[in-house]
N, C-alpha and C. Protein backbone atom coordinates (compact mmCIF):
# COMPACT_ATOMS: atom_id res chain seq x y z
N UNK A 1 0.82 -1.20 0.00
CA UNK A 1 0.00 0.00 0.00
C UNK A 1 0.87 1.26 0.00
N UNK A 2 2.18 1.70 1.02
CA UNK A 2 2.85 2.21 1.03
C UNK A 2 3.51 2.65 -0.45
N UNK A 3 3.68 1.53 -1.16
CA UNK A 3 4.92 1.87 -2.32
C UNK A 3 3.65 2.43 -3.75
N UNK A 4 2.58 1.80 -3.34
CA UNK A 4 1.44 2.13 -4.68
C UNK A 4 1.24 4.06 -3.77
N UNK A 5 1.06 4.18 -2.72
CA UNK A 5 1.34 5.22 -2.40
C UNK A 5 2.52 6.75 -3.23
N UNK A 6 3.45 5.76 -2.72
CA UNK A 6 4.84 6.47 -3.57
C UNK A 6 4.61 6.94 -4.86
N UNK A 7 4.14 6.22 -5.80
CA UNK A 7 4.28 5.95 -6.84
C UNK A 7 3.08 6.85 -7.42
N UNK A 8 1.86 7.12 -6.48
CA UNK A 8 1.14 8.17 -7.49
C UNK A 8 1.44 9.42 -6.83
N UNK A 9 2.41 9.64 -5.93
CA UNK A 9 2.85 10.79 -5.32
C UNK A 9 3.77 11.49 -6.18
N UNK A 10 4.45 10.45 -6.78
CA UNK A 10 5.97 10.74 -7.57
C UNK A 10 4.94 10.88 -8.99
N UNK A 11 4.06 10.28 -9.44
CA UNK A 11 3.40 10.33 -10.59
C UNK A 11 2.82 12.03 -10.66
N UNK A 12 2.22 12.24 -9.55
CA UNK A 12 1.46 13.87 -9.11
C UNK A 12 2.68 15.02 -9.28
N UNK A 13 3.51 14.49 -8.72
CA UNK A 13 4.55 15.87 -8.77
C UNK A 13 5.12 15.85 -10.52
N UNK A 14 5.74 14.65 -10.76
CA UNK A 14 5.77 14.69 -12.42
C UNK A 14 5.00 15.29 -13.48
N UNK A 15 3.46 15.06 -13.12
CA UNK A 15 2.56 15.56 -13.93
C UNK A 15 2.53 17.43 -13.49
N UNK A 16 2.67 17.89 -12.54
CA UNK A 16 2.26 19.16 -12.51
C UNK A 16 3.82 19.42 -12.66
N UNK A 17 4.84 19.09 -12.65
CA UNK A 17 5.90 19.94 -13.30
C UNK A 17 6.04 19.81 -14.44
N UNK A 18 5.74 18.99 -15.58
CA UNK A 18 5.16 19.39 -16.77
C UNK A 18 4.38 20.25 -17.37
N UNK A 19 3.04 20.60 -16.41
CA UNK A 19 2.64 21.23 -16.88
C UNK A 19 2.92 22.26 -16.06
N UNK A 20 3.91 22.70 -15.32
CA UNK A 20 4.34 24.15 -14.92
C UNK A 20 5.08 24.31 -16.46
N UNK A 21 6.05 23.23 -16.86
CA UNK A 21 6.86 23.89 -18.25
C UNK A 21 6.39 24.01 -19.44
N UNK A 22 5.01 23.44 -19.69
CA UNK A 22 4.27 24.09 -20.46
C UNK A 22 3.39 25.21 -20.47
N UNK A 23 3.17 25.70 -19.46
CA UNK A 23 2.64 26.82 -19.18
C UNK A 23 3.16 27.74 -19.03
N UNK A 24 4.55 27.59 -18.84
CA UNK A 24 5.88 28.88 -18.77
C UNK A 24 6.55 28.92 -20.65
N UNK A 25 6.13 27.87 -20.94
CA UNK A 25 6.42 28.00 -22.33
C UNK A 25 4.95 28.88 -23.35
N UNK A 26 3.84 28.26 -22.78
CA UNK A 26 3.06 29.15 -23.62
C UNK A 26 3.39 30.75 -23.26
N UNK A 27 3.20 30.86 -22.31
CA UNK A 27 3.41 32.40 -21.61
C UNK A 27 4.72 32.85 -22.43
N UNK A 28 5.72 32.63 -22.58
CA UNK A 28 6.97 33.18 -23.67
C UNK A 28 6.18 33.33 -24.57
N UNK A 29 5.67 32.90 -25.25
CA UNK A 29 4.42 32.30 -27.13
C UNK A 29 4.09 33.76 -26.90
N UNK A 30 3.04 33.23 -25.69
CA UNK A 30 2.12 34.57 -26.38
C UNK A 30 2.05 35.67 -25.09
N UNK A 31 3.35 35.84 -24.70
CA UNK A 31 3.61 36.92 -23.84
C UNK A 31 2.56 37.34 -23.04
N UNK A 32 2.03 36.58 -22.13
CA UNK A 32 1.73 36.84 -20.95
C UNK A 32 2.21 38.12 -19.61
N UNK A 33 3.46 38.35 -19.83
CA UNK A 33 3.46 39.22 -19.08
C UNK A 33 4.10 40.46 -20.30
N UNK A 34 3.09 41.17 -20.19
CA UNK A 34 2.94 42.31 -21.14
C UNK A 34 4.33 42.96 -21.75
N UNK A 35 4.61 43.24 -22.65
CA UNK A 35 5.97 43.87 -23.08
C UNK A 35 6.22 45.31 -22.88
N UNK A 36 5.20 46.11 -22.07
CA UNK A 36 4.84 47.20 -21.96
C UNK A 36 5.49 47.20 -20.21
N UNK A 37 5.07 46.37 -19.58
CA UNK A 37 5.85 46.15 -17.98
C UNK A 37 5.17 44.75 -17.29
N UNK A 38 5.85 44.76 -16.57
CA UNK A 38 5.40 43.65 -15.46
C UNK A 38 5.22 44.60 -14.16
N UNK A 39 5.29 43.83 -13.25
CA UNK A 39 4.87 44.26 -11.93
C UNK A 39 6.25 43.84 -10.78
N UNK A 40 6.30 45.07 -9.75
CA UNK A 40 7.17 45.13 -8.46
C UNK A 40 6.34 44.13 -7.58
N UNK A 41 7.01 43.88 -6.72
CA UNK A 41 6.07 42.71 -5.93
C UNK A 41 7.04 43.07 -4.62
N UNK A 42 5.60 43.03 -3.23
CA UNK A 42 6.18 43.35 -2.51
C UNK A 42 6.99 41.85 -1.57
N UNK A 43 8.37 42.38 -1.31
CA UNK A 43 9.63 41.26 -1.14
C UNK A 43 8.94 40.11 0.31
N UNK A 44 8.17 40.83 1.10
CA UNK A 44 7.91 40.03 2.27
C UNK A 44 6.79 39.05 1.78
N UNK A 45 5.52 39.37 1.20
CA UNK A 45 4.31 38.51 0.73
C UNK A 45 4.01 38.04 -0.63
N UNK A 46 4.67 39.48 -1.78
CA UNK A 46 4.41 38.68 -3.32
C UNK A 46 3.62 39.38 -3.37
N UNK A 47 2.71 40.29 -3.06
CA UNK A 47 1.53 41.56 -3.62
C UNK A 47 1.94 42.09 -4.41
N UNK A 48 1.41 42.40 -5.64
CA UNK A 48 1.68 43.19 -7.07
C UNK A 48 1.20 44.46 -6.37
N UNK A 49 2.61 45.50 -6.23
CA UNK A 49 2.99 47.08 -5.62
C UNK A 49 2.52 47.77 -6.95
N UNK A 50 3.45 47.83 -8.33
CA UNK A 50 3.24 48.79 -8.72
C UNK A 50 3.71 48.01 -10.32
N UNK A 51 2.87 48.72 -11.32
CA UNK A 51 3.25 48.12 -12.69
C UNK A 51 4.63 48.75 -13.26
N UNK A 52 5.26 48.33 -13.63
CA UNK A 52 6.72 48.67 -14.00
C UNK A 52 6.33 50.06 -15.10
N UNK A 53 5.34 50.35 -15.71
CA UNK A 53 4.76 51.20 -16.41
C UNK A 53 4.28 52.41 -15.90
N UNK A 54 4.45 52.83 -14.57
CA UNK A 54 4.02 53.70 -13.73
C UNK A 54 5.35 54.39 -13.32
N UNK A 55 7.06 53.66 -13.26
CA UNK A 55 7.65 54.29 -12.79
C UNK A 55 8.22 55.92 -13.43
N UNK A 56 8.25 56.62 -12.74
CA UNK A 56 8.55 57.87 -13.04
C UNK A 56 10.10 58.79 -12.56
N UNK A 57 10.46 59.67 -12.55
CA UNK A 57 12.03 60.27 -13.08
C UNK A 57 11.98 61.50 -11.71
N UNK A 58 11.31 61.42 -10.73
CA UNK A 58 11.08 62.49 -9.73
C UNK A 58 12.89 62.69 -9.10
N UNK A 59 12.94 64.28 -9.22
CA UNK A 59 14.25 64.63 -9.09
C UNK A 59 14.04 65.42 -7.42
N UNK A 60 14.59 65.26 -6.13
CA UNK A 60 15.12 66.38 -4.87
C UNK A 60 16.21 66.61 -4.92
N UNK A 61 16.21 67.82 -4.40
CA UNK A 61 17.58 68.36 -3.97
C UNK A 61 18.09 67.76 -2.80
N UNK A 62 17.37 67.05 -1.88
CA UNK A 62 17.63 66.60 -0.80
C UNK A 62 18.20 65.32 -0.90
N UNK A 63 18.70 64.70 -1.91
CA UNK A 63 18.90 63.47 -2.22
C UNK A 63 20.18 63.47 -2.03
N UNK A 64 20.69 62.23 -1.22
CA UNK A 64 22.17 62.36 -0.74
C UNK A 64 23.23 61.77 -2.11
N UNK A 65 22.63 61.01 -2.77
CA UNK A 65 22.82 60.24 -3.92
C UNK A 65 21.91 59.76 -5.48
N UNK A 66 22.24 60.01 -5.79
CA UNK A 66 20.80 59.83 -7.14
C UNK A 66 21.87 58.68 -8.06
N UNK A 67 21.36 57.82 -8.61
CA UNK A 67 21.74 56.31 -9.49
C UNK A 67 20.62 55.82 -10.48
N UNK A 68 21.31 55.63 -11.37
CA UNK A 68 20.21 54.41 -12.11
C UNK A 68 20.45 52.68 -12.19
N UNK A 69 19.30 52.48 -12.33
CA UNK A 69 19.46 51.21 -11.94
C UNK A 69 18.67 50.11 -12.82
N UNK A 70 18.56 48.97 -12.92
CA UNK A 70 17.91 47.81 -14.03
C UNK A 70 17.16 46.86 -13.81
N UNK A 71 15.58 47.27 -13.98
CA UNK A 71 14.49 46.28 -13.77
C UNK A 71 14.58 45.22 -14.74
N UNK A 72 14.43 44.14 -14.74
CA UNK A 72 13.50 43.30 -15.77
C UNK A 72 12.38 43.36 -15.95
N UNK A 73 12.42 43.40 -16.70
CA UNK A 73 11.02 43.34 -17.39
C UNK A 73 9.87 42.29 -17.70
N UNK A 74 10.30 41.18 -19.08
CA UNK A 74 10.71 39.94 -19.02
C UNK A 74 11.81 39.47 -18.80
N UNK A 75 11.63 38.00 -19.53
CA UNK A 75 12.91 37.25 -19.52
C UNK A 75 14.34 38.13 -20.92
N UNK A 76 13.12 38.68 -21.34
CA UNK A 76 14.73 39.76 -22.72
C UNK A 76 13.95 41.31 -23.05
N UNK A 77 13.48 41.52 -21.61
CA UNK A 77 13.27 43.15 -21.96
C UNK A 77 13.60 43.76 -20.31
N UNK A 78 14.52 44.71 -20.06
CA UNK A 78 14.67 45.49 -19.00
C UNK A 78 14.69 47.33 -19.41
N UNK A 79 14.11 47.79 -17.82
CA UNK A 79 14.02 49.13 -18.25
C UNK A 79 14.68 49.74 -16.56
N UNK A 80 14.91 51.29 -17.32
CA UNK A 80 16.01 52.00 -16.13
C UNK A 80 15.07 52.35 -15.01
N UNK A 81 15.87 52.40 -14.34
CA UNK A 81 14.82 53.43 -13.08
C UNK A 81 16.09 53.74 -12.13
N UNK A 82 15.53 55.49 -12.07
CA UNK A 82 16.02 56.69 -11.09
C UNK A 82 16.18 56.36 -9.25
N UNK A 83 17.45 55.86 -8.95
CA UNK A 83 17.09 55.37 -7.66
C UNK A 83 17.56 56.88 -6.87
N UNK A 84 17.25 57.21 -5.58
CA UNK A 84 18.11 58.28 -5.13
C UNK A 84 18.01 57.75 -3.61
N UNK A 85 18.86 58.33 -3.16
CA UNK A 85 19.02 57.97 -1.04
C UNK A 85 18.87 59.11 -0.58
N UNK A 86 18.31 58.44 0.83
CA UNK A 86 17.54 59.44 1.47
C UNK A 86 17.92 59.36 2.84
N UNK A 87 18.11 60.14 3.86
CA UNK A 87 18.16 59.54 5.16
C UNK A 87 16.93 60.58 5.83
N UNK A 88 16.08 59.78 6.63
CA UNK A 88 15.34 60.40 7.59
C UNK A 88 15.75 61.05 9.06
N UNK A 89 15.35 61.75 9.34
CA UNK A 89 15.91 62.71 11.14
C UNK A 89 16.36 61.74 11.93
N UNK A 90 16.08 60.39 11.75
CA UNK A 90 16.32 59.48 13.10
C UNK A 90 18.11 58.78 12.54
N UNK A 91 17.90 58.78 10.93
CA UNK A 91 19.04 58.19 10.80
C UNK A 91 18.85 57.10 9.85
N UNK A 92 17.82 56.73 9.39
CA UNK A 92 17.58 55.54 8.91
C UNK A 92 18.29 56.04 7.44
N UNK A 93 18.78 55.12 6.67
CA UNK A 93 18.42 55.78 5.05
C UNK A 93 17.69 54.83 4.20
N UNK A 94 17.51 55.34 3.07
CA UNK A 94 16.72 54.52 2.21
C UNK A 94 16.49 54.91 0.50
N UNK A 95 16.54 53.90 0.15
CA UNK A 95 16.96 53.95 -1.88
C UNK A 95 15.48 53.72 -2.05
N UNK A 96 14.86 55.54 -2.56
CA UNK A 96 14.19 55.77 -2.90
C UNK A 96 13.94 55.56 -4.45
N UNK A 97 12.71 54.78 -5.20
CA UNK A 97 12.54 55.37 -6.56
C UNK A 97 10.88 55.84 -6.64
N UNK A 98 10.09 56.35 -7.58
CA UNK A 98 8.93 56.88 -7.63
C UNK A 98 8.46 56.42 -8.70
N UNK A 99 6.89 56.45 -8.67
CA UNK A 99 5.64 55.91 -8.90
C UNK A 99 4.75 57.06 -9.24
N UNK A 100 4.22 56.87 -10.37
CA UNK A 100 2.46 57.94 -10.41
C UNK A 100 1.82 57.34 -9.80
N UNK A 101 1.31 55.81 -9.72
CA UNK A 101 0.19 55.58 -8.69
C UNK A 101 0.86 53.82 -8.51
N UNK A 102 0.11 53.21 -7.06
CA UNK A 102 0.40 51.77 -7.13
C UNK A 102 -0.39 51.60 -6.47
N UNK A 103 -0.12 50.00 -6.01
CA UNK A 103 -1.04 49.66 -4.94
C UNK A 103 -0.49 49.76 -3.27
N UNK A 104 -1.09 50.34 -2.77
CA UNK A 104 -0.53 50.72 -1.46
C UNK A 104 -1.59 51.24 -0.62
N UNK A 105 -1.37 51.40 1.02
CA UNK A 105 -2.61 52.04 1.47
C UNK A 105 -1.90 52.55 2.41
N UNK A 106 -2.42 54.49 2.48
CA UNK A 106 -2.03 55.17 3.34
C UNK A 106 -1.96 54.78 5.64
N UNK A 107 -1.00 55.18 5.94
CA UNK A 107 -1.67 54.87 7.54
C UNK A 107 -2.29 55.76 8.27
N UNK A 108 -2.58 57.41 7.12
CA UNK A 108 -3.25 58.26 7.60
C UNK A 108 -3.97 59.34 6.84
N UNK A 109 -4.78 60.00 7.44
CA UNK A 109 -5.36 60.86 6.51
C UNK A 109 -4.75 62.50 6.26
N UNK A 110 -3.99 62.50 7.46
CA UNK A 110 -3.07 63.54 7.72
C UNK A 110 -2.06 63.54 6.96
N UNK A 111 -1.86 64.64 5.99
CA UNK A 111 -0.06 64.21 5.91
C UNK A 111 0.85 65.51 6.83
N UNK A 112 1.93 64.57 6.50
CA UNK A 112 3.14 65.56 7.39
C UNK A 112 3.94 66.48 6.73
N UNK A 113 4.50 67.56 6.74
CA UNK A 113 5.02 68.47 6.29
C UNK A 113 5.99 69.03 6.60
N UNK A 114 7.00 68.36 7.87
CA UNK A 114 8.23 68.56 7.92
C UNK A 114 9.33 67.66 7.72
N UNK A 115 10.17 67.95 7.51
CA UNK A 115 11.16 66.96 6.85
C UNK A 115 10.59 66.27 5.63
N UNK A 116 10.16 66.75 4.50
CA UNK A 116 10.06 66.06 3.25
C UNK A 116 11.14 66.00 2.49
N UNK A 117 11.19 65.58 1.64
CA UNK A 117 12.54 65.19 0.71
C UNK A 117 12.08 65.82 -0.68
N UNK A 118 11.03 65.72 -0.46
CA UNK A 118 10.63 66.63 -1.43
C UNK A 118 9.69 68.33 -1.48
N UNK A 119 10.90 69.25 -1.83
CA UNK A 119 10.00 70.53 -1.32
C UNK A 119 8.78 70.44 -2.58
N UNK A 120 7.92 71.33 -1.27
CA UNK A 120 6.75 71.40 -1.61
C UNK A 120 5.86 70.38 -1.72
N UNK A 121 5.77 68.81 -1.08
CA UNK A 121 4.96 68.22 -0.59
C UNK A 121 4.96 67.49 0.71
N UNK A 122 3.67 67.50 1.02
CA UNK A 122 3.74 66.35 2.24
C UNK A 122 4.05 65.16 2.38
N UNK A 123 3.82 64.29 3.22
CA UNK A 123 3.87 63.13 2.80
C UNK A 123 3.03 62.31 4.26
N UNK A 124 3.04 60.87 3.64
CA UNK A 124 1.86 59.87 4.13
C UNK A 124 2.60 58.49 4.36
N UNK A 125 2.79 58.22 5.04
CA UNK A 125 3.77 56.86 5.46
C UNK A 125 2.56 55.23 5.00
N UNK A 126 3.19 54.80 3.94
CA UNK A 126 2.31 53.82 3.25
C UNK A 126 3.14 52.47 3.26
N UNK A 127 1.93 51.33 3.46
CA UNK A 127 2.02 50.14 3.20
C UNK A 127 1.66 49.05 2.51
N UNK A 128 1.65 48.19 2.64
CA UNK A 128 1.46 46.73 1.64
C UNK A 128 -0.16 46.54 1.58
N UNK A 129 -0.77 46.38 0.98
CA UNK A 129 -2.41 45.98 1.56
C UNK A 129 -2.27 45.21 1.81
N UNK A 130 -1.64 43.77 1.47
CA UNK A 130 -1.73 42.58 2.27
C UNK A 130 -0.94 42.18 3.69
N UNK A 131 0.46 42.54 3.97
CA UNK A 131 0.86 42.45 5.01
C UNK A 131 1.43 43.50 5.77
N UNK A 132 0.41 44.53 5.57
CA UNK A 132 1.14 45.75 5.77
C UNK A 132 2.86 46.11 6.52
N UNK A 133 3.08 45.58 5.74
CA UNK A 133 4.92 46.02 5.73
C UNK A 133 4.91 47.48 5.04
N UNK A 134 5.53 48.08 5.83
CA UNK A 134 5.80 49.88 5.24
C UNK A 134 6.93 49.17 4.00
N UNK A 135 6.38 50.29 2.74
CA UNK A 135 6.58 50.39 1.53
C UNK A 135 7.67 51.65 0.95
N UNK A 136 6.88 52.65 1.62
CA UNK A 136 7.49 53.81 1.22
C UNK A 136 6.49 54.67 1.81
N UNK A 137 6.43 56.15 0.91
CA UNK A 137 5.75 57.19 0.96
C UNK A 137 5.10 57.45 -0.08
N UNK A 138 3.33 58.42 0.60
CA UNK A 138 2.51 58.93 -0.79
C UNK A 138 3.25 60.35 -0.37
N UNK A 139 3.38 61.17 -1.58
CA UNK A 139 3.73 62.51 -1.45
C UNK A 139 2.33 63.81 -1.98
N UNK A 140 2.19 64.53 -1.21
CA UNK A 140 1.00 65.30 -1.58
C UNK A 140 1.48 66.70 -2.02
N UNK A 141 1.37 66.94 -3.37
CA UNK A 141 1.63 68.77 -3.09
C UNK A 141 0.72 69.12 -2.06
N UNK A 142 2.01 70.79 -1.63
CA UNK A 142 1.07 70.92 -0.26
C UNK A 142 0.19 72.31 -0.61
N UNK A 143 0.35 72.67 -2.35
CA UNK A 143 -0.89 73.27 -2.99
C UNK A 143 -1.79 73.09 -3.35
N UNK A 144 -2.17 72.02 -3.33
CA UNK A 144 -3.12 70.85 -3.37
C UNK A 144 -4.79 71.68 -4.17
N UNK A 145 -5.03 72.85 -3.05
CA UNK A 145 -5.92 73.03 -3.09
C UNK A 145 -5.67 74.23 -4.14
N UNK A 146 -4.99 74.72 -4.18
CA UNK A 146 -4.94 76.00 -5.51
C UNK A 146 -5.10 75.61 -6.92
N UNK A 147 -6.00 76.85 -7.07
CA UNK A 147 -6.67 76.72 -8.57
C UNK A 147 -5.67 76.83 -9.90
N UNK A 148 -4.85 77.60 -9.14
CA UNK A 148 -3.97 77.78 -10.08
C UNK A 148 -2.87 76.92 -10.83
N UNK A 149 -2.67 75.66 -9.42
CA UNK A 149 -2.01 74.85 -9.46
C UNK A 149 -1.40 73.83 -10.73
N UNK A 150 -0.79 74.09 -11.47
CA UNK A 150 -0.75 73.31 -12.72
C UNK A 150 0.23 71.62 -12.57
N UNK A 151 0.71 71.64 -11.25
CA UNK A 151 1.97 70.69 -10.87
C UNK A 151 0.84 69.25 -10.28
N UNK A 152 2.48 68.05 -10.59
CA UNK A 152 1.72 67.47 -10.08
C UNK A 152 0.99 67.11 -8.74
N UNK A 153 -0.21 66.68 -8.54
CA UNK A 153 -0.39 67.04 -7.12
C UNK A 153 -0.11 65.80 -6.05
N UNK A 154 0.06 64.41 -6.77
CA UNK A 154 0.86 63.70 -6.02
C UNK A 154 1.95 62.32 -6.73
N UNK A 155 2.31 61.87 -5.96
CA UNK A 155 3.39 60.57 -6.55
C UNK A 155 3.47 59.91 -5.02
N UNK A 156 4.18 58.23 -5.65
CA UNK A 156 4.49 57.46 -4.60
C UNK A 156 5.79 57.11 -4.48
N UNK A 157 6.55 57.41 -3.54
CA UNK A 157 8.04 57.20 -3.16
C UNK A 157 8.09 55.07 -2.57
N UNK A 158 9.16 54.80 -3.11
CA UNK A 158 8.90 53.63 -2.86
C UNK A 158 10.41 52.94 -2.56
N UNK A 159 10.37 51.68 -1.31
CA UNK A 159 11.74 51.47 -0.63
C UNK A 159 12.23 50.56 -1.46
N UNK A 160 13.08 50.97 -2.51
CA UNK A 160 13.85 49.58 -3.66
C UNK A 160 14.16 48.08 -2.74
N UNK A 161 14.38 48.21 -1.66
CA UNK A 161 15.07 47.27 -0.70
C UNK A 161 13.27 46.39 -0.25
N UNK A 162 12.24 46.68 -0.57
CA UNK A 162 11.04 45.94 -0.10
C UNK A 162 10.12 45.81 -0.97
N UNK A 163 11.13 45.70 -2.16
CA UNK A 163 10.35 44.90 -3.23
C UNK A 163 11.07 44.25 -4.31
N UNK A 164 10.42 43.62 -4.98
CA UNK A 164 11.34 42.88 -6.03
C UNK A 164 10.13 42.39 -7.47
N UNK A 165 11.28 42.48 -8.28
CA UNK A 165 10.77 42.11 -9.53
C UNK A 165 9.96 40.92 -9.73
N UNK A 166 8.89 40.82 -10.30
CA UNK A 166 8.06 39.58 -10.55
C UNK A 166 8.95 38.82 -11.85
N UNK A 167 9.21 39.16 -12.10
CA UNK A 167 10.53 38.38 -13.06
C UNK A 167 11.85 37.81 -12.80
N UNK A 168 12.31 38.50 -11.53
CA UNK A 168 13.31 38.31 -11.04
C UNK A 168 13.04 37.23 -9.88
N UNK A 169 11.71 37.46 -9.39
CA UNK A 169 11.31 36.41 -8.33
C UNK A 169 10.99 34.65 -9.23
N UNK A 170 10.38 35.25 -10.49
CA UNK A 170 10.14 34.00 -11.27
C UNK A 170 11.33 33.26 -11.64
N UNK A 171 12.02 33.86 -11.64
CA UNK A 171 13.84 33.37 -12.10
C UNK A 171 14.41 32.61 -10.85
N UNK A 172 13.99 32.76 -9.68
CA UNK A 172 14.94 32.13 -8.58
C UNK A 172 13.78 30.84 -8.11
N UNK A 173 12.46 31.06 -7.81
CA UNK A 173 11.74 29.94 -7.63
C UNK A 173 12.47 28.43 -8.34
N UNK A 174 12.43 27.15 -7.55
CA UNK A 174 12.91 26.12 -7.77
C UNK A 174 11.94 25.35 -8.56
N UNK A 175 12.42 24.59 -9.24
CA UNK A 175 11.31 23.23 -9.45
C UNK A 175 11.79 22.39 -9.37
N UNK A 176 10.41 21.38 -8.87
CA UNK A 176 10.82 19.88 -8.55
C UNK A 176 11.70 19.00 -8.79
N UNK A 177 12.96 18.50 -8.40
CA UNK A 177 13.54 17.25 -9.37
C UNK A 177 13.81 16.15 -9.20
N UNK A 178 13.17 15.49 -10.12
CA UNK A 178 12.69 14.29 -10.05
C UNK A 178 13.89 13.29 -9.93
């Protein structure tokens, strides 16, 4: 009983790692993950943060360091992104890059307005929706309300170090061997 056991256990894992490599093969075919971007994923749970199509070129003066740096995309398309460092009043630092919008959820309705990194907005200390692990920052112009206002009125600052590529995560996952 034991070994007829074995044997459709070893049969089960055989059959679905086949069809993991056919299903990673159609997905190359017919490009499944869009050639336009993939998605950041946040590093602690795997939540799709932000579409690689959202990242944006936001420049401070307060930036101790500014770099570029190399997403994947797919498996044969990568694109740049603007990293810069930051250190906060307590000391911490952190390799900032920015976002027009993602998925994230503020921890307040307030924002704060001293020590920004970026003049002329506030900011909103944001996290993961699923395991809320802090992410980064929403940034608010703090003209928000002026008519005149032609700038943008917000972006999302985001911690390079608490997230990772959905391509890059697909690349290290193991499979079975038989």
């Amino acid at each position: 009983m034991l070994l007829h056991r074995i044997r459709f256990i070893e049969n089960y894992r055989r059959t679905i790692y086949f069809l993991f490599i056919i299903i990673t093969l159609l997905c190359d075919k017919y490009h499944c993950i869009s050639p336009s971007g993939g998605f950041m994923l946040c590093r602690k749970c795997g939540r799709e943060i932000v579409n690689i199509q959202h990242f944006t070129d936001r420049h401070s003066p307060y930036a101790l360091k500014t770099w570029n740096d190399t997403v994947l995309v797919n498996r044969t398309t990568q694109t740049s992104i603007k990293l810069s460092r930051f250190t906060n009043p307590q000391g911490s630092g952190f390799n900032i890059f920015t976002v027009s919008k993602g998925n994230i959820i503020p921890t307040t309705h307030s924002a704060i307005y001293q020590h920004s990194w970026y003049p002329g907005f506030a900011w909103i200390v944001c996290l993961c929706p699923s395991c809320r692990t802090h992410l980064g920052w929403l940034f608010i112009n703090s003209d928000l309300f002026d008519s005149n206002n032609s700038n943008i009125v917000s972006f999302i600052g985001l911690i390079w170090d608490k997230l990772i590529s959905e391509t890059v995560l697909d690349s290290i996952i193991l499979s079975p061997k038989f």
